[in-house]
PDB file of N, CA and C in Angstrom:
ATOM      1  N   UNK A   1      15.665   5.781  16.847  1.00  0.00           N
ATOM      2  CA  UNK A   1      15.317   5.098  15.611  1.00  0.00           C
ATOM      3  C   UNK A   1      15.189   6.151  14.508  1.00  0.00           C
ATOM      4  N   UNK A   2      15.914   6.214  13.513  1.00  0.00           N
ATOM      5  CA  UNK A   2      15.553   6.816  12.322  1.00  0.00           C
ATOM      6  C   UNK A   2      14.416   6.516  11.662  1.00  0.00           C
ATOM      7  N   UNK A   3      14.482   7.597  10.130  1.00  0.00           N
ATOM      8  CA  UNK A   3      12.983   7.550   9.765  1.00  0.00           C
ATOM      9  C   UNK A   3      12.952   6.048   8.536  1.00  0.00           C
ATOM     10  N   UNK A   4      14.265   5.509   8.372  1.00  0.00           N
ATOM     11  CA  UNK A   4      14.037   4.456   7.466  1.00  0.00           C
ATOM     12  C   UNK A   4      13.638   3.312   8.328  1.00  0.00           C
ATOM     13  N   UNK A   5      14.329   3.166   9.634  1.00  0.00           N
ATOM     14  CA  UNK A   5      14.402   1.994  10.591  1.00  0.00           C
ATOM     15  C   UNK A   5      12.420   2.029  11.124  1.00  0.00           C
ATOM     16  N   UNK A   6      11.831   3.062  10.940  1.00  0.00           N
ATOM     17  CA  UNK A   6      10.505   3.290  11.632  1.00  0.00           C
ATOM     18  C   UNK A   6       9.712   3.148  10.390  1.00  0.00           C
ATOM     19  N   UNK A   7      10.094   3.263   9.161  1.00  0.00           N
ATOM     20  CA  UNK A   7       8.937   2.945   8.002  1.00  0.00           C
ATOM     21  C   UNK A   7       9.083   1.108   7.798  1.00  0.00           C
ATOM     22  N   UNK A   8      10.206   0.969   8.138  1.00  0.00           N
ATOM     23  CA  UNK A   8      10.754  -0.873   8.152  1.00  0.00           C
ATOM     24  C   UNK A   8       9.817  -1.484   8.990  1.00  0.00           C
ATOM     25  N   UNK A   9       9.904  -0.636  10.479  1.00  0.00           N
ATOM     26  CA  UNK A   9       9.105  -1.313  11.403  1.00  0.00           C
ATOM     27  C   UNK A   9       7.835  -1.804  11.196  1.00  0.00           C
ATOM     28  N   UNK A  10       7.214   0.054  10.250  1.00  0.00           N
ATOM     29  CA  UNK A  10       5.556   0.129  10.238  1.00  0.00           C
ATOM     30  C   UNK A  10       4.887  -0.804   9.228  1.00  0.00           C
ATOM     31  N   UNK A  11       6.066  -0.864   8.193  1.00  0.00           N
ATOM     32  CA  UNK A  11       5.998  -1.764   7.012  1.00  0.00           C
ATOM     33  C   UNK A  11       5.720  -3.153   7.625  1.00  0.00           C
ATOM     34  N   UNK A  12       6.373  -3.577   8.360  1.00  0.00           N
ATOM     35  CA  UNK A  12       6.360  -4.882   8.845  1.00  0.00           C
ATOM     36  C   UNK A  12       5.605  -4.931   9.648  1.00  0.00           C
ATOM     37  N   UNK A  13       4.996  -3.828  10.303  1.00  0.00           N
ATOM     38  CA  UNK A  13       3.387  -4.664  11.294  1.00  0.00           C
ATOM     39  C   UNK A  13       2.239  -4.620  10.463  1.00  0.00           C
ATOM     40  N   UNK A  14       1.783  -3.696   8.984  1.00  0.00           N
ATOM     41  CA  UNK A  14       1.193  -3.846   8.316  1.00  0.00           C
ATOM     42  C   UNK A  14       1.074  -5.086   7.758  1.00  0.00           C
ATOM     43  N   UNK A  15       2.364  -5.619   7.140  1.00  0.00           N
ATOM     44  CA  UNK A  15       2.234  -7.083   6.858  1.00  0.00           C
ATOM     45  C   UNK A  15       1.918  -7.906   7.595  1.00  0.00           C
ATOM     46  N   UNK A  16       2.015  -7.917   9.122  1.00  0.00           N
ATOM     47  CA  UNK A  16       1.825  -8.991   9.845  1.00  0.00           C
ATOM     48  C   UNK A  16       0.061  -8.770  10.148  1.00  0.00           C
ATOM     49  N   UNK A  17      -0.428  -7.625   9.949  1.00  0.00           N
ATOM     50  CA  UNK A  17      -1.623  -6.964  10.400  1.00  0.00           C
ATOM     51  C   UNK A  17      -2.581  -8.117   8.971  1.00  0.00           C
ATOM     52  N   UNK A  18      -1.768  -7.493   8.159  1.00  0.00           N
ATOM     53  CA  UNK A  18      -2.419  -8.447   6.373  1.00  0.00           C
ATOM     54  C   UNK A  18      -2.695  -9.652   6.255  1.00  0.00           C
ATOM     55  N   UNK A  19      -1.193 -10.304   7.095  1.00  0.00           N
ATOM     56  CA  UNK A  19      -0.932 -11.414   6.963  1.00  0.00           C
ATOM     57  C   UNK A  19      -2.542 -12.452   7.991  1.00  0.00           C
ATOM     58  N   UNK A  20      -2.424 -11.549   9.191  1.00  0.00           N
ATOM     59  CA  UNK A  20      -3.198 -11.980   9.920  1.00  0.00           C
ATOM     60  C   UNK A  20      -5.147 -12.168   9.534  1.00  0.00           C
ATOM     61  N   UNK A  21      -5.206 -11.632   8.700  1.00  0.00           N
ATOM     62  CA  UNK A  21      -6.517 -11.716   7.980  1.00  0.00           C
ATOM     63  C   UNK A  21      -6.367 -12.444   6.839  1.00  0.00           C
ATOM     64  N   UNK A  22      -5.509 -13.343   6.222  1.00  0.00           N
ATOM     65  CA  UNK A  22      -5.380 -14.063   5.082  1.00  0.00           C
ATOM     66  C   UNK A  22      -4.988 -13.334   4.077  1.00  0.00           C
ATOM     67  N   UNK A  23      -4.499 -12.471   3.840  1.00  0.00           N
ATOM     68  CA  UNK A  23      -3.490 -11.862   2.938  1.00  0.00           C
ATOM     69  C   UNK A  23      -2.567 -12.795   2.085  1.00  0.00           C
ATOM     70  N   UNK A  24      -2.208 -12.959   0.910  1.00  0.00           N
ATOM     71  CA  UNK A  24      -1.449 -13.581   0.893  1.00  0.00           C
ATOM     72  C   UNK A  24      -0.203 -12.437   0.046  1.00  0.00           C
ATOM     73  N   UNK A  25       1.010 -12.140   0.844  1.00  0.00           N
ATOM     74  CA  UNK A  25       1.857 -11.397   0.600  1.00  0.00           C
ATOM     75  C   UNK A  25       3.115 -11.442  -1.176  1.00  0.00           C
ATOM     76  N   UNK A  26       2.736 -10.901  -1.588  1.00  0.00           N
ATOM     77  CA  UNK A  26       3.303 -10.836  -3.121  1.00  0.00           C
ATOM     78  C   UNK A  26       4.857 -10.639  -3.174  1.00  0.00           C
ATOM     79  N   UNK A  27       4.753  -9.205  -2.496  1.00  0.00           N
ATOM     80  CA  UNK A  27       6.243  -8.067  -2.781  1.00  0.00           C
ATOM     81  C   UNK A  27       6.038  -7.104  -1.556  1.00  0.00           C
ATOM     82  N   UNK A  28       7.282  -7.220  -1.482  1.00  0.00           N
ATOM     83  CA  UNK A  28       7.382  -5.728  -0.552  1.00  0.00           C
ATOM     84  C   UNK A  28       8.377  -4.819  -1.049  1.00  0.00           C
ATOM     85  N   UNK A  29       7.983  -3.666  -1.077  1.00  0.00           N
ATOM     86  CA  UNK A  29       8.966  -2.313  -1.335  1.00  0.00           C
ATOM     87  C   UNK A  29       9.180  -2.472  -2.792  1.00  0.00           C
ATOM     88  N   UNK A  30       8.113  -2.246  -3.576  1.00  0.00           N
ATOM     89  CA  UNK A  30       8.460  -2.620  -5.302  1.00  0.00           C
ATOM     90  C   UNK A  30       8.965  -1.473  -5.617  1.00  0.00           C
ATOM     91  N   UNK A  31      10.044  -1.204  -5.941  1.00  0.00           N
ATOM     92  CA  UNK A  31      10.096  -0.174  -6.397  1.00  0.00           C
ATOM     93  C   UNK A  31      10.764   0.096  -8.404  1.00  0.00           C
ATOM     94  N   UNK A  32      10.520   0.768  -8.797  1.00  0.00           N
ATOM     95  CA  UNK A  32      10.762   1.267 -10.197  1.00  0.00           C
ATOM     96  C   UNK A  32      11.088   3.366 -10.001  1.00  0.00           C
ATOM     97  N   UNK A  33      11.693   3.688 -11.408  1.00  0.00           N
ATOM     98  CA  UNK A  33      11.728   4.679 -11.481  1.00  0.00           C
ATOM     99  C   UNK A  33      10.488   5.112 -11.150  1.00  0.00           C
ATOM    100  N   UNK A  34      10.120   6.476 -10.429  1.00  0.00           N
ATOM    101  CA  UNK A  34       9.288   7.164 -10.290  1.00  0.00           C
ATOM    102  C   UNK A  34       8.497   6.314  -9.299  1.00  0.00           C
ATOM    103  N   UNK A  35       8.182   5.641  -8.468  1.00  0.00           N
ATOM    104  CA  UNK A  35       7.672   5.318  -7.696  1.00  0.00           C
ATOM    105  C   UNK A  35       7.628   4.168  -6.632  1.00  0.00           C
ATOM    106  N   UNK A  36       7.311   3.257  -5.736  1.00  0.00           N
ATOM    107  CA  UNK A  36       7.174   2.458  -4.849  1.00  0.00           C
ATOM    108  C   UNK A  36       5.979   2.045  -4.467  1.00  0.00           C
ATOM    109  N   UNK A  37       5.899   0.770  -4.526  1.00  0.00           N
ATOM    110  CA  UNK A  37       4.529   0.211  -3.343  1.00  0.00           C
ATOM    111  C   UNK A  37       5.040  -0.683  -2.175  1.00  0.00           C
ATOM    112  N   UNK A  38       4.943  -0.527  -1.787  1.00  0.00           N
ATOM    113  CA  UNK A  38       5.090  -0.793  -0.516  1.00  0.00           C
ATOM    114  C   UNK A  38       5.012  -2.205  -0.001  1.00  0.00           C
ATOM    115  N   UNK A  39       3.497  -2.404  -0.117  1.00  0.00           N
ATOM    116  CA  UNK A  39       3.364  -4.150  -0.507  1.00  0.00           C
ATOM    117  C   UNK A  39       2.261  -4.132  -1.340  1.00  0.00           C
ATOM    118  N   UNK A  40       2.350  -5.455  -2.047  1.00  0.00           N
ATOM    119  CA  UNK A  40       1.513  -6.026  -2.809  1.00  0.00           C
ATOM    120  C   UNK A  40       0.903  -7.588  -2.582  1.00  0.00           C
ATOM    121  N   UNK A  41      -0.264  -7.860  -2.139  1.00  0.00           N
ATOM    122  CA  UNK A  41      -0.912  -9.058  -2.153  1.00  0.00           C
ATOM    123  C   UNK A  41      -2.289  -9.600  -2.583  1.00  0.00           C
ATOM    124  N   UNK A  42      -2.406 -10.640  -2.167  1.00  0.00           N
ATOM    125  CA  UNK A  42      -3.626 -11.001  -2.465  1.00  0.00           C
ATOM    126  C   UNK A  42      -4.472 -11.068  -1.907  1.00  0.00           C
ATOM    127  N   UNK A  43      -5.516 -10.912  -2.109  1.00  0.00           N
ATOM    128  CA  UNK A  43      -6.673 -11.437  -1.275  1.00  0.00           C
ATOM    129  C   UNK A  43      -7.816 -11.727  -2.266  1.00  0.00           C
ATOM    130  N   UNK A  44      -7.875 -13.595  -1.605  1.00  0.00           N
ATOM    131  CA  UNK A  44      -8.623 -14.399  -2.432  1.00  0.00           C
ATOM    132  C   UNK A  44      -7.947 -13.692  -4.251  1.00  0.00           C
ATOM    133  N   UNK A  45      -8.966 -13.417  -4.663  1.00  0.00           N
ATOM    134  CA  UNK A  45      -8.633 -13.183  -6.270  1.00  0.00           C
ATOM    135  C   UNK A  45      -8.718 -11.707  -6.595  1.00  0.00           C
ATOM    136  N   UNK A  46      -8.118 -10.898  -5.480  1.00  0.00           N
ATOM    137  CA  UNK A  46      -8.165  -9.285  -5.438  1.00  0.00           C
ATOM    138  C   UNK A  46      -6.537  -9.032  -5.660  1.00  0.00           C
ATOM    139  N   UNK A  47      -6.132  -8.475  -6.464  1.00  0.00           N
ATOM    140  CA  UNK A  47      -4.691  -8.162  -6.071  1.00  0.00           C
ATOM    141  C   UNK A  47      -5.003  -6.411  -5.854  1.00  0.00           C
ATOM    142  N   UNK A  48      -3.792  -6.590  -4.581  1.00  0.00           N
ATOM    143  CA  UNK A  48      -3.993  -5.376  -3.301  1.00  0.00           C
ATOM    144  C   UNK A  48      -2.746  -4.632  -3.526  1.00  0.00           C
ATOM    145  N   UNK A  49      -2.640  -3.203  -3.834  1.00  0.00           N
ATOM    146  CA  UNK A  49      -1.468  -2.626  -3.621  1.00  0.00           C
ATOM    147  C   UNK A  49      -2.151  -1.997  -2.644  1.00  0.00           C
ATOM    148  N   UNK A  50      -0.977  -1.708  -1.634  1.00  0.00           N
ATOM    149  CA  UNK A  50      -1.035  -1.309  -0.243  1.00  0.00           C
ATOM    150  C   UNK A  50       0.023  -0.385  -0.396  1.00  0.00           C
ATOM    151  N   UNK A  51      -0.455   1.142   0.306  1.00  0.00           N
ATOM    152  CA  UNK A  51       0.766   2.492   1.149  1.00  0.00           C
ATOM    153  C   UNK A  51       0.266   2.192   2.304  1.00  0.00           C
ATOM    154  N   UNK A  52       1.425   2.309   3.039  1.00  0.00           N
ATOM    155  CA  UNK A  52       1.828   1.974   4.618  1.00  0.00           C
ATOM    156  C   UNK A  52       2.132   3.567   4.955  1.00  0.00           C
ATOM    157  N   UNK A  53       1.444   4.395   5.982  1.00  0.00           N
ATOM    158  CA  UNK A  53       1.695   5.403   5.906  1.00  0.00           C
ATOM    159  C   UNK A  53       1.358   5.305   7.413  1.00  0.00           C
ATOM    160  N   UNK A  54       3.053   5.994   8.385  1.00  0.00           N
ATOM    161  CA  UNK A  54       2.951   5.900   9.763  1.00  0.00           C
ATOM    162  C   UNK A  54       3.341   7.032  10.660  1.00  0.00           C
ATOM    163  N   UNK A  55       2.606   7.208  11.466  1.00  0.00           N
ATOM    164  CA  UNK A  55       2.933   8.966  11.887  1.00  0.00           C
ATOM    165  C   UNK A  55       3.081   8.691  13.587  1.00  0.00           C
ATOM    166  N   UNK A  56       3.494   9.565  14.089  1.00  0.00           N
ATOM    167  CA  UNK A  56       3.564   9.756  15.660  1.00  0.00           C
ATOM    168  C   UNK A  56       2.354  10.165  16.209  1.00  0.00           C
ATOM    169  N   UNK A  57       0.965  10.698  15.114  1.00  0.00           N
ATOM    170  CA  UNK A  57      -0.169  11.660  15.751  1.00  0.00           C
ATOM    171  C   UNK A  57      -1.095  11.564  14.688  1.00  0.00           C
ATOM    172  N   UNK A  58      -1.608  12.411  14.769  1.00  0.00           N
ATOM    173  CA  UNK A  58      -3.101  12.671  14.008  1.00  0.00           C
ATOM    174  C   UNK A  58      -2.512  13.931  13.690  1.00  0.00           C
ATOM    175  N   UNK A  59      -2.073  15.018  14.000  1.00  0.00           N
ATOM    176  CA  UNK A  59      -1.474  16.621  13.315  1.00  0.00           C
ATOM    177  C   UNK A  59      -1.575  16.322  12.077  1.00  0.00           C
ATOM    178  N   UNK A  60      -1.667  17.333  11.500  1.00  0.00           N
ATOM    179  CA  UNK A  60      -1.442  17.583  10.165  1.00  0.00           C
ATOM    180  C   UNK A  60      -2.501  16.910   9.318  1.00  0.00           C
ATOM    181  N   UNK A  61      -3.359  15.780  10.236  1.00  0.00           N
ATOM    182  CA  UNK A  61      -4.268  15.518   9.376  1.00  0.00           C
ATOM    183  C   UNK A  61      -4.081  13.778   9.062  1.00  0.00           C
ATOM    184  N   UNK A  62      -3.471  13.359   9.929  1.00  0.00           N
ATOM    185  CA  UNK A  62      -3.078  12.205   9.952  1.00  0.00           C
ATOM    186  C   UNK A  62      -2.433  11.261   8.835  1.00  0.00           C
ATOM    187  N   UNK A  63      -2.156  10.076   9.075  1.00  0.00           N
ATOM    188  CA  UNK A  63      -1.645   9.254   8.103  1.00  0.00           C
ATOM    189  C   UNK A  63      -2.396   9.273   7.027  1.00  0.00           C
ATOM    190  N   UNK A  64      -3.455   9.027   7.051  1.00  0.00           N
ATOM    191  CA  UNK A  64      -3.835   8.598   5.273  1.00  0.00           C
ATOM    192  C   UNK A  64      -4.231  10.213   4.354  1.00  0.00           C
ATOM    193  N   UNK A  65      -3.782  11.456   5.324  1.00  0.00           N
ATOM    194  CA  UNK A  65      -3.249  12.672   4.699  1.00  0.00           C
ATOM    195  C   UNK A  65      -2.721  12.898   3.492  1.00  0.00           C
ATOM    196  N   UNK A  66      -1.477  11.954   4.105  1.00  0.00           N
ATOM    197  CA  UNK A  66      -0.521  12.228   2.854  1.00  0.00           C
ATOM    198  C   UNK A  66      -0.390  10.968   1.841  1.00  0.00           C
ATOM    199  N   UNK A  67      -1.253  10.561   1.593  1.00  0.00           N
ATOM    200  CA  UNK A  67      -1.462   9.790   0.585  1.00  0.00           C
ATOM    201  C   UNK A  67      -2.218  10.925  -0.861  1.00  0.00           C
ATOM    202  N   UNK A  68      -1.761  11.596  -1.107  1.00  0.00           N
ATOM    203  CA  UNK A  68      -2.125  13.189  -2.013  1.00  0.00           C
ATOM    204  C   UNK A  68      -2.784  11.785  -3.679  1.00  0.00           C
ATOM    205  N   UNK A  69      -3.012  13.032  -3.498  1.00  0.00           N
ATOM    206  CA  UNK A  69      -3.703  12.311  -5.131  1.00  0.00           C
ATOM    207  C   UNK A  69      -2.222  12.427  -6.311  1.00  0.00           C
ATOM    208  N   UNK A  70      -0.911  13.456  -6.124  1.00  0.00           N
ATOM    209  CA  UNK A  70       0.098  12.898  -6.854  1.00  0.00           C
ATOM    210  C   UNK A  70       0.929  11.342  -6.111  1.00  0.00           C
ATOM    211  N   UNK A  71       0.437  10.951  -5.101  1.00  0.00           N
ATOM    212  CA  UNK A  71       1.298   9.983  -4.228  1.00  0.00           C
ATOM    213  C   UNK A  71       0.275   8.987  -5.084  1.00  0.00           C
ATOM    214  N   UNK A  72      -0.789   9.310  -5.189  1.00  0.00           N
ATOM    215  CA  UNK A  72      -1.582   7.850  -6.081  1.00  0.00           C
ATOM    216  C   UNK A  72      -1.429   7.656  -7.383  1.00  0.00           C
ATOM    217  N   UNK A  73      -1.032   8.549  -7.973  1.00  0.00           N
ATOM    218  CA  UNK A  73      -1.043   8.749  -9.658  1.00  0.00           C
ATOM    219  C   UNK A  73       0.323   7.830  -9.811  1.00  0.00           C
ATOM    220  N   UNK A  74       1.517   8.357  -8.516  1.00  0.00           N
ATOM    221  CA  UNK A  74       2.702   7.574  -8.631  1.00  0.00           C
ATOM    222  C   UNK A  74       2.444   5.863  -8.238  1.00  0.00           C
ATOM    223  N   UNK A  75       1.336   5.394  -7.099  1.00  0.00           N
ATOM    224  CA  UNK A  75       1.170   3.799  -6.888  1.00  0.00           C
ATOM    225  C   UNK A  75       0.666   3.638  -8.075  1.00  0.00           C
ATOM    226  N   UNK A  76      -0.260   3.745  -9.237  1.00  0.00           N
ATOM    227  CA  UNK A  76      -1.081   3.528 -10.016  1.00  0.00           C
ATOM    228  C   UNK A  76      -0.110   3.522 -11.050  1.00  0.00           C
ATOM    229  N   UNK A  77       1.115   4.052 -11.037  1.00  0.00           N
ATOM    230  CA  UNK A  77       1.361   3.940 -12.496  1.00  0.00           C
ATOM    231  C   UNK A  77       2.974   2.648 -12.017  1.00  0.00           C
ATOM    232  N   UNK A  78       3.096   2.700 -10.798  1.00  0.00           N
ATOM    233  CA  UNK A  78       4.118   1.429 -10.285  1.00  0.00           C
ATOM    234  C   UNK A  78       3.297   0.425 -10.463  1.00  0.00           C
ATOM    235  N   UNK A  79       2.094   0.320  -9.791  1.00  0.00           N
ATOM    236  CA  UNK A  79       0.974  -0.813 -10.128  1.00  0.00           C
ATOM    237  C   UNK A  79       0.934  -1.360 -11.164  1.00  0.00           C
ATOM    238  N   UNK A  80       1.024  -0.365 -12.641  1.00  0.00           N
ATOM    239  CA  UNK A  80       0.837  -0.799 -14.088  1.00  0.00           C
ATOM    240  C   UNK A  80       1.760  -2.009 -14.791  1.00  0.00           C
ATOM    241  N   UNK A  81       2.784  -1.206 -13.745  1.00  0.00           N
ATOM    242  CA  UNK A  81       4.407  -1.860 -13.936  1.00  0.00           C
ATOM    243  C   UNK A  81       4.876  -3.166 -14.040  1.00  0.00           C
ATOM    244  N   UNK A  82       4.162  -3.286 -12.507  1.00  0.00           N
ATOM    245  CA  UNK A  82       4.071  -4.438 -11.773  1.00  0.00           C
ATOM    246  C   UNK A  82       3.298  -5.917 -12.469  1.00  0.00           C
ATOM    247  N   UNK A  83       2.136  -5.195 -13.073  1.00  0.00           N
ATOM    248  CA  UNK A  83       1.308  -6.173 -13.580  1.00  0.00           C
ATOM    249  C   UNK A  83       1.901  -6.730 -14.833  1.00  0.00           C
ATOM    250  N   UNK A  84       2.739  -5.653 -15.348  1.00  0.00           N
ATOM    251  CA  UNK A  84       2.976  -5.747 -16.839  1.00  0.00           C
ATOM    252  C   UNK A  84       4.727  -7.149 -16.482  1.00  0.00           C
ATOM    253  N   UNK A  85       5.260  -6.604 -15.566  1.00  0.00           N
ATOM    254  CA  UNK A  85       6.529  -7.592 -15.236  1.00  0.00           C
ATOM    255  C   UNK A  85       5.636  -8.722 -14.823  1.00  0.00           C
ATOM    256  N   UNK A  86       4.997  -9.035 -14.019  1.00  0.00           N
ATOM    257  CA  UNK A  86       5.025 -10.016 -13.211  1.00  0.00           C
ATOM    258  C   UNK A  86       3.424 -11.178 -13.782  1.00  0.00           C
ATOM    259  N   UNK A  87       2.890 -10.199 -14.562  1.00  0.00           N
ATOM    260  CA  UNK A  87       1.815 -11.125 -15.068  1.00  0.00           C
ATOM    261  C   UNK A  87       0.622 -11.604 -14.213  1.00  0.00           C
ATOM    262  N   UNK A  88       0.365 -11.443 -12.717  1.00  0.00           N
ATOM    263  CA  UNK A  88      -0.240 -12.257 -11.480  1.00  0.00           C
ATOM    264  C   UNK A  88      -1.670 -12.472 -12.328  1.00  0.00           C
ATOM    265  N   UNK A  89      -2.382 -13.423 -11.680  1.00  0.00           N
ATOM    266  CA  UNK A  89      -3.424 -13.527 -11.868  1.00  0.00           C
ATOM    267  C   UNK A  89      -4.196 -12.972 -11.470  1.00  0.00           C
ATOM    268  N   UNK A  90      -5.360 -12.046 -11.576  1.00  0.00           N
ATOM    269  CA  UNK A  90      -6.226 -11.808 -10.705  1.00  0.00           C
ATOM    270  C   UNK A  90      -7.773 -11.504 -11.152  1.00  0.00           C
ATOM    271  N   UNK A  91      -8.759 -10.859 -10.199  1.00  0.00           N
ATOM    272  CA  UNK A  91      -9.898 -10.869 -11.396  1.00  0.00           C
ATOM    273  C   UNK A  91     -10.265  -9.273 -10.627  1.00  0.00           C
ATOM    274  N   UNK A  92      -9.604  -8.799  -9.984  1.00  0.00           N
ATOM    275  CA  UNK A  92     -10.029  -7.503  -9.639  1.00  0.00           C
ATOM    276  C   UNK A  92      -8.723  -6.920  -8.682  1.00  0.00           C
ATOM    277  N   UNK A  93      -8.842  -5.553  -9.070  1.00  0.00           N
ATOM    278  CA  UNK A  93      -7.626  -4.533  -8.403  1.00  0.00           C
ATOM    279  C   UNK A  93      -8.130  -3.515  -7.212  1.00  0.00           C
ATOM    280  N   UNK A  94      -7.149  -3.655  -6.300  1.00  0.00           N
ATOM    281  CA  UNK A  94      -7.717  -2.489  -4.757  1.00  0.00           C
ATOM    282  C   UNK A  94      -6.425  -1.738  -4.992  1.00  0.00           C
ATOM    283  N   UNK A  95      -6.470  -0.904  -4.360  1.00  0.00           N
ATOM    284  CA  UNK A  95      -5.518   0.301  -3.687  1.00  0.00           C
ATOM    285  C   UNK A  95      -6.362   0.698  -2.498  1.00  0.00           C
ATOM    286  N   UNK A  96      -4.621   0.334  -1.404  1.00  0.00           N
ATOM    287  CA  UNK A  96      -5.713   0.165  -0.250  1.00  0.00           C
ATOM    288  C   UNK A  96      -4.499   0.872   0.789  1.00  0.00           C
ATOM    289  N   UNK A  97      -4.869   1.416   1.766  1.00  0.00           N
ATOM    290  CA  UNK A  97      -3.587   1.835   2.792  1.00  0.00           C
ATOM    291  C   UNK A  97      -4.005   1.726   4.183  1.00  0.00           C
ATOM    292  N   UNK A  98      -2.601   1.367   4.387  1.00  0.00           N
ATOM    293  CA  UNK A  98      -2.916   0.995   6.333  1.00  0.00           C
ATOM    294  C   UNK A  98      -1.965   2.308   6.809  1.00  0.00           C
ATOM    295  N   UNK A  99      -2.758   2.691   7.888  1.00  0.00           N
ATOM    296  CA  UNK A  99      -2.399   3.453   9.005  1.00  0.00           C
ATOM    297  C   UNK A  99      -1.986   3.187   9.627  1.00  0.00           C
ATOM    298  N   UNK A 100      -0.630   3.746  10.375  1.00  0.00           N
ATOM    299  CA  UNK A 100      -0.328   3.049  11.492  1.00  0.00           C
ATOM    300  C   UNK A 100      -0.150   4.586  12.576  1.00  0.00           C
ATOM    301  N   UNK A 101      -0.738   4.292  13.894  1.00  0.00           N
ATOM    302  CA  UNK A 101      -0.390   5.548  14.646  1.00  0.00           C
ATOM    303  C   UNK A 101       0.042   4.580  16.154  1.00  0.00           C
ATOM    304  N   UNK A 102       0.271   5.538  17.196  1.00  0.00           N
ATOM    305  CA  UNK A 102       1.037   4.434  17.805  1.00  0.00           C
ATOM    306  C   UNK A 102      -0.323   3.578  18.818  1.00  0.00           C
ATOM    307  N   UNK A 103      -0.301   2.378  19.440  1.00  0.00           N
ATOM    308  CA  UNK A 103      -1.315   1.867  19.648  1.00  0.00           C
ATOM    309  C   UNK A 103      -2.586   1.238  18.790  1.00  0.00           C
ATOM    310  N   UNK A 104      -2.535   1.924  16.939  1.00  0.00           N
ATOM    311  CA  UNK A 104      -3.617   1.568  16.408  1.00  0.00           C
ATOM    312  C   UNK A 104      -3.126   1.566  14.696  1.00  0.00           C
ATOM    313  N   UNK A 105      -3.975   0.536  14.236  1.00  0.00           N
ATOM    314  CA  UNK A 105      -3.537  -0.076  12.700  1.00  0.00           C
ATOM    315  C   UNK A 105      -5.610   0.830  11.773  1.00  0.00           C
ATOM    316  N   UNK A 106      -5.346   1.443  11.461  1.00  0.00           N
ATOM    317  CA  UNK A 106      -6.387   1.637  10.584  1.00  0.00           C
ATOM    318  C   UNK A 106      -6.307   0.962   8.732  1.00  0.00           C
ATOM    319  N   UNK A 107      -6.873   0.270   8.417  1.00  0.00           N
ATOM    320  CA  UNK A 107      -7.291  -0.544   7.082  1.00  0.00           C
ATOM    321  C   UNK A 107      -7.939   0.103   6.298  1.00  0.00           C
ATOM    322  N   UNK A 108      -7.742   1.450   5.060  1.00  0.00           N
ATOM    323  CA  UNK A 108      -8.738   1.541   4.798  1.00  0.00           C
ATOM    324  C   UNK A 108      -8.943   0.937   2.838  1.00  0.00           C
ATOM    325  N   UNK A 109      -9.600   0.185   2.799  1.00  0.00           N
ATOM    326  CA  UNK A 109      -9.570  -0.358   1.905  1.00  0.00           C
ATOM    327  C   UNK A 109     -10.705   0.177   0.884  1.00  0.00           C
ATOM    328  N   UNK A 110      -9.803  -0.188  -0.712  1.00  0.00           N
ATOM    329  CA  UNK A 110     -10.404   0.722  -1.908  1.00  0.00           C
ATOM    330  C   UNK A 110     -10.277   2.463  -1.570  1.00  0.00           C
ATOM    331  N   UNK A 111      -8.737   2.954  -0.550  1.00  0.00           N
ATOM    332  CA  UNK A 111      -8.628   4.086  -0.646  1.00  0.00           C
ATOM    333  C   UNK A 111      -8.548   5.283  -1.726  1.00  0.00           C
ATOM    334  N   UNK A 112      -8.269   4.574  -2.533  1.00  0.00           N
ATOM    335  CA  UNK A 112      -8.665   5.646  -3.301  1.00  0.00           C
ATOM    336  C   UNK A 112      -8.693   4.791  -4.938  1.00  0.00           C
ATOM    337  N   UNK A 113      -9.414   4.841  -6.090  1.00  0.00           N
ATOM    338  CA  UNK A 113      -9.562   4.331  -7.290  1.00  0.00           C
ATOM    339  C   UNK A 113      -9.276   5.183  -8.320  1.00  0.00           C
ATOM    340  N   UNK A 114      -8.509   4.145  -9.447  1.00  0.00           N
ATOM    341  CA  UNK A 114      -7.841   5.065 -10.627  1.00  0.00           C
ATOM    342  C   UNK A 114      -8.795   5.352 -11.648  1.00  0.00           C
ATOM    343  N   UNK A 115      -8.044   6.352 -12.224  1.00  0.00           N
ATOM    344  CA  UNK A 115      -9.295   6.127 -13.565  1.00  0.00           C
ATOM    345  C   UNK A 115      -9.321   4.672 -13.891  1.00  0.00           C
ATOM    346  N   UNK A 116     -10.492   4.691 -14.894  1.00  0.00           N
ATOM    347  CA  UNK A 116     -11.031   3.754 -15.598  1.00  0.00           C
ATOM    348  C   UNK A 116     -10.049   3.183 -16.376  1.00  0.00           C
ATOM    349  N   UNK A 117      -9.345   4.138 -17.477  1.00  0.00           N
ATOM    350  CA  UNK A 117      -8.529   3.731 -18.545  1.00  0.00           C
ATOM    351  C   UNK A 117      -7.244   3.113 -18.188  1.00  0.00           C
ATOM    352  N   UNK A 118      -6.784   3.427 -16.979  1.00  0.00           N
ATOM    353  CA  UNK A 118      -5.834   2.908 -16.152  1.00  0.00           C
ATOM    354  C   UNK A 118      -5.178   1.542 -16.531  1.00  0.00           C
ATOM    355  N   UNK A 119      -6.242   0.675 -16.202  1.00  0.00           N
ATOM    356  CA  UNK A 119      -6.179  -0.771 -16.361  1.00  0.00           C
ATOM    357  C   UNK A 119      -7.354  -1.711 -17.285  1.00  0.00           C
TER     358      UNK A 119
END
């Protein structure tokens, strides 16, 4: 399996992982110049951008590692994007990322928050 066919996979058990707690699924793989989210949904009146970040191990410091603070500056400013095309309703914003390692889905939600002026 290549590395696109294994982010497809991880992508898609995250969603089903989302889906399975009442998620309600927006977009997948948004992408714009300069950046990607991965998925975007709802929950209740939260809109959720989600990085799906999937590794073979814990090395290096594991999946939610490389979620760098330039990898967030890039969801946060696709996020902006997103809101500005698509208009959704909502009454509050997460940035949130699932782990995937093999055997286990880690959720960690409100991973990391933008500035203030952001939004």
């Amino acid at each position: 399996m290549n590395t696109i066919q294994s982010g497809a996979q991880g992508e898609q058990a995250a969603c089903d992982y989302l889906i399975r707690r009442k998620y309600r699924i927006l977009a997948r793989n948004y992408r714009r110049t300069g950046g990607e989210i991965d998925i975007i949904a709802l929950d209740g009146k939260t809109l959720i951008f989600v990085e799906v970040k999937k590794r073979a191990s814990r090395a290096f410091g594991g999946p939610a590692a490389a979620v760098t603070p330039s990898k967030q500056q890039k969801i946060v400013a696709t996020a902006t994007l997103y809101i500005k095309e698509n208009t959704p309703k909502f009454d509050s914003i997460r940035f949130d990322v699932v782990c995937l390692l093999p055997g286990e889905i880690e959720h960690i939600s409100n991973a990391f928050i933008p500035h203030r002026s952001t939004f």
